[in-house]
C-alpha atoms as a PDB file:
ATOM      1  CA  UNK A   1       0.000   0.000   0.000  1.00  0.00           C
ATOM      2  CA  UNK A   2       3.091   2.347   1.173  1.00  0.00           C
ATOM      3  CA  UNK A   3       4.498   1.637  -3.154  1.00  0.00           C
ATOM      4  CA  UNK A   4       1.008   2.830  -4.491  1.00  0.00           C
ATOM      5  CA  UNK A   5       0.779   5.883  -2.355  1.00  0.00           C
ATOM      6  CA  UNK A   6       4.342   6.957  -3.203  1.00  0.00           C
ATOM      7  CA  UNK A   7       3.591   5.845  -6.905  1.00  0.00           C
ATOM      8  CA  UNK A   8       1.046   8.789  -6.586  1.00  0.00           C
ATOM      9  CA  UNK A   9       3.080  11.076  -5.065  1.00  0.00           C
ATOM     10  CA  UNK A  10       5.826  10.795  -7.461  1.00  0.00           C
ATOM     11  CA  UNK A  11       2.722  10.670 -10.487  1.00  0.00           C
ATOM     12  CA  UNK A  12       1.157  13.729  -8.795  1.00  0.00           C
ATOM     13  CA  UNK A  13       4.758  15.897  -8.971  1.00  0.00           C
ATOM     14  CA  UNK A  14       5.550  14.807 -12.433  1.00  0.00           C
ATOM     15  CA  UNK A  15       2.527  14.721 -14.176  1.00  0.00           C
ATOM     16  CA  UNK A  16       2.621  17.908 -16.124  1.00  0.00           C
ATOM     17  CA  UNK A  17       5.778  16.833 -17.689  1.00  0.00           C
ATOM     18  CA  UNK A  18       5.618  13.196 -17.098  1.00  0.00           C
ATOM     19  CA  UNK A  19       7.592  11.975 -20.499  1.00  0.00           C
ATOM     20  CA  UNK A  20       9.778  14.954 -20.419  1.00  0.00           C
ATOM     21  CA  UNK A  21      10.997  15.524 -16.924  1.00  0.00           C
ATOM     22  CA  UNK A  22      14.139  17.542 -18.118  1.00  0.00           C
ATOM     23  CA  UNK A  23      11.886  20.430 -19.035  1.00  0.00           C
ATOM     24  CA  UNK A  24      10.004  20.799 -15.422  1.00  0.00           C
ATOM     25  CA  UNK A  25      10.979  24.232 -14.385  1.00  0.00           C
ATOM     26  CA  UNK A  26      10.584  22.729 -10.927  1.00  0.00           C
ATOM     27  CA  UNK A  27      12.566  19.865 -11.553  1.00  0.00           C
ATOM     28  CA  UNK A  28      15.665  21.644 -12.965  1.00  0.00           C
ATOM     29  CA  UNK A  29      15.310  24.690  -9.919  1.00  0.00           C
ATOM     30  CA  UNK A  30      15.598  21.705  -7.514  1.00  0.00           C
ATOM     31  CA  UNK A  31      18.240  19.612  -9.005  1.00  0.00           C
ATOM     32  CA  UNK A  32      20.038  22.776  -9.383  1.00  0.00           C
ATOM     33  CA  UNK A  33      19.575  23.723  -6.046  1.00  0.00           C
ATOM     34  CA  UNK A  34      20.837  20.523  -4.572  1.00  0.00           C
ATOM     35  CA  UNK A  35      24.652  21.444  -6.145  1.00  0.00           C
ATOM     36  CA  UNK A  36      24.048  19.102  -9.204  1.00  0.00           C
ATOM     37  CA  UNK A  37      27.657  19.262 -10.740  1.00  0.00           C
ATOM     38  CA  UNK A  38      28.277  19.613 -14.620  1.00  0.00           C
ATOM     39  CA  UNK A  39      30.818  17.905 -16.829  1.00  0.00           C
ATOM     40  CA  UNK A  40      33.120  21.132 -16.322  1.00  0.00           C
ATOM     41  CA  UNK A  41      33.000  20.709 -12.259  1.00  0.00           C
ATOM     42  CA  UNK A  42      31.144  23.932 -12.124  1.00  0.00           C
ATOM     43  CA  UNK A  43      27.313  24.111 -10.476  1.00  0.00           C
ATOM     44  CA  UNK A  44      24.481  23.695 -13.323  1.00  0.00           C
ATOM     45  CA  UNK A  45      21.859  26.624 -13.873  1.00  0.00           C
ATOM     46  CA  UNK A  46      18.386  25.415 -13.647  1.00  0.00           C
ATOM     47  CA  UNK A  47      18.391  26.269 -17.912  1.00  0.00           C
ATOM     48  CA  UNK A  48      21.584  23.736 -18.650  1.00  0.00           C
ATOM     49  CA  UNK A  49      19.998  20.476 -17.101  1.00  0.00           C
ATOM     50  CA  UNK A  50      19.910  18.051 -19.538  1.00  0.00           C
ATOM     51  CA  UNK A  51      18.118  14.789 -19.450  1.00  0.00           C
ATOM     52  CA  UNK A  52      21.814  13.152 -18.874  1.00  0.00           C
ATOM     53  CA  UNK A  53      22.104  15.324 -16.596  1.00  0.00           C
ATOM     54  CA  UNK A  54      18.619  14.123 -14.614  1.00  0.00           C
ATOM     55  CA  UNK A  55      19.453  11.267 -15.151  1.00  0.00           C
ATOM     56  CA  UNK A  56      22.918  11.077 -12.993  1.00  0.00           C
ATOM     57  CA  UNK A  57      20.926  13.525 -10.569  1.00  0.00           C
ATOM     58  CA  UNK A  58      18.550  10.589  -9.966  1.00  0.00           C
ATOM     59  CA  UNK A  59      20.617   7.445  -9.808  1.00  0.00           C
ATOM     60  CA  UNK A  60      22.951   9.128  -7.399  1.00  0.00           C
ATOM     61  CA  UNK A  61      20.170  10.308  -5.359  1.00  0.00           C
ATOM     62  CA  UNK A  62      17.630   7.578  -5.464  1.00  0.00           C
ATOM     63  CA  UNK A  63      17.879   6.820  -1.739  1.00  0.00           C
ATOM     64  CA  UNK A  64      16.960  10.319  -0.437  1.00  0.00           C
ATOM     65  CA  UNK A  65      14.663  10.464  -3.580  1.00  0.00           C
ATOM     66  CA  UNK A  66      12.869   7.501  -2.194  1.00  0.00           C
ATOM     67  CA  UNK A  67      12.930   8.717   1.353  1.00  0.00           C
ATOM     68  CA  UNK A  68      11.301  12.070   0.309  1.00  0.00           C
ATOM     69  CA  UNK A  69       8.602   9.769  -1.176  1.00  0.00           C
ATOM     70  CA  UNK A  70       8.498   8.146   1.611  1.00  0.00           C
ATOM     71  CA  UNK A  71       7.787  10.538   3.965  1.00  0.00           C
ATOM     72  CA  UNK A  72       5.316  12.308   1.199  1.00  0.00           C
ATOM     73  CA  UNK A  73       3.096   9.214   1.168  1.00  0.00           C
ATOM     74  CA  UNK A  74       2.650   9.029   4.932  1.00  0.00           C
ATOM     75  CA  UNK A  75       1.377  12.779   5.035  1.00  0.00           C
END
């Protein structure tokens, strides 16, 4: 029950760019935000993420991805 309600969660945030993630202003402010590094070593602006880019963002951070979930579904 915990899977489906953080299935929604994650639906819920995604959903207005579900099959294009990499063009979420929210999603490239936050990954941003969080110090996501670029090839150069220097700290990405929210308008140079690429989908690579998300990509690396989210395998790195799947665990604290998954706890934010988490903790989203039990609200």
């Amino acid at each position: 029950m915990l899977w489906l309600r953080m299935f929604l969660v994650a639906l819920r945030l995604a959903w207005p760019h579900l099959l294009t993630p990499w063009r979420s202003p929210l999603l490239r402010w936050r990954v941003a935000t969080y110090g996501l590094l670029g090839a150069d070593g220097r700290a990405l602006h929210a308008d140079d993420v690429t989908p690579a880019d998300l990509l690396r963002f989210t395998l790195r951070h799947r665990a604290a991805l998954l706890r934010f979930l988490r903790w989203a579904a039990a609200l």
